[in-house]
Protein backbone atom coordinates (compact mmCIF):
# COMPACT_ATOMS: atom_id res chain seq x y z
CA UNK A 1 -18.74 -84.95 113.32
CA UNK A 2 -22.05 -86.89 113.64
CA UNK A 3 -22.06 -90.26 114.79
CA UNK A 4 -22.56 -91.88 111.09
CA UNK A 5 -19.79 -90.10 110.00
CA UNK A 6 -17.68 -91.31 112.06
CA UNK A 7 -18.88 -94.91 111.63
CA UNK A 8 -18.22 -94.33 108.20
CA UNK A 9 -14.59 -93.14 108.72
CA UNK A 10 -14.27 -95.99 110.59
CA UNK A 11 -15.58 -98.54 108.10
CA UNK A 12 -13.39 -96.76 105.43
CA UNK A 13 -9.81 -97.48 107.48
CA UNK A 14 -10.95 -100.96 108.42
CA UNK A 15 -11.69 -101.33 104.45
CA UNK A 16 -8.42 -100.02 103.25
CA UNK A 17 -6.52 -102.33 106.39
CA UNK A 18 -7.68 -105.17 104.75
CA UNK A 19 -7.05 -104.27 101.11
CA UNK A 20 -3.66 -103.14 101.89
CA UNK A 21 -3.08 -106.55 104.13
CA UNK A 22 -4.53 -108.82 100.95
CA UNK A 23 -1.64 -106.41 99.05
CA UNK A 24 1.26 -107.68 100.99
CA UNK A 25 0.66 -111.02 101.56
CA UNK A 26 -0.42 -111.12 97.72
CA UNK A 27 3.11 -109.82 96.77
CA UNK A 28 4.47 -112.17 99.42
CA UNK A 29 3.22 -115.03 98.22
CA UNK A 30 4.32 -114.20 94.35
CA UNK A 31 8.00 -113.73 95.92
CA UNK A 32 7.66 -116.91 97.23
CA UNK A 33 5.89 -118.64 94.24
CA UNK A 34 8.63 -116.59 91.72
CA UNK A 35 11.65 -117.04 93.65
CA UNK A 36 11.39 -119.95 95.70
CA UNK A 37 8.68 -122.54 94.45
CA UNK A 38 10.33 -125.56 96.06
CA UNK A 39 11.06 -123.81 99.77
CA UNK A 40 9.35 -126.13 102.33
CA UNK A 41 8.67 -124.05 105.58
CA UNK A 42 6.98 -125.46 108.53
CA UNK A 43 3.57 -124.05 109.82
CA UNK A 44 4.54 -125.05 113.46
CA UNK A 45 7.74 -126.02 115.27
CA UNK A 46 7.54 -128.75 118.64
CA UNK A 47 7.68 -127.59 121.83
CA UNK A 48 11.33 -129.45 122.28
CA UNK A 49 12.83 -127.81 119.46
CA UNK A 50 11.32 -124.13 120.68
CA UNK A 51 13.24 -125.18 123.78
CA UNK A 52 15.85 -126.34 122.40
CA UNK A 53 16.35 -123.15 120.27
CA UNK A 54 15.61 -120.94 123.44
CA UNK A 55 18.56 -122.77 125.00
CA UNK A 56 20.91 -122.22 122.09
CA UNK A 57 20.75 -118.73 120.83
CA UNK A 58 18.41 -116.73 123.63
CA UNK A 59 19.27 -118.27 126.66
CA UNK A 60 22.95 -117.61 126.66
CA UNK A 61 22.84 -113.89 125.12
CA UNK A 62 20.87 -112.63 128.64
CA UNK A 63 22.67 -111.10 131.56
CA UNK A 64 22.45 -113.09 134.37
């Protein structure tokens, strides 16, 4: 296979990646819109509450 051949094949699968990313988050975001338009969900958490939640559920589920 020649060099711009397999550039092309290349190109293709990062092509179809995207499309099939913009796919799922598409039908993510009409699940969302359809079946929970008021749903507030943060885009970060603190760095207390990560700890906090660490302590809670992770911490105490390891072997010591």
């Amino acid at each position: 296979m020649s060099h711009l051949a397999s550039f092309a094949v290349i190109l293709l699968g990062f092509a179809l990646l995207l499309i099939l990313g913009v796919l799922f988050f598409g039908t993510l975001k009409s699940i969302k819109k359809r079946y929970y338009p008021t749903w507030k969900f943060p885009d970060y958490i603190s760095v207390g509450y990560a700890e906090y939640l660490y302590r809670k559920f992770i911490k105490r589920d390891l072997p010591k």
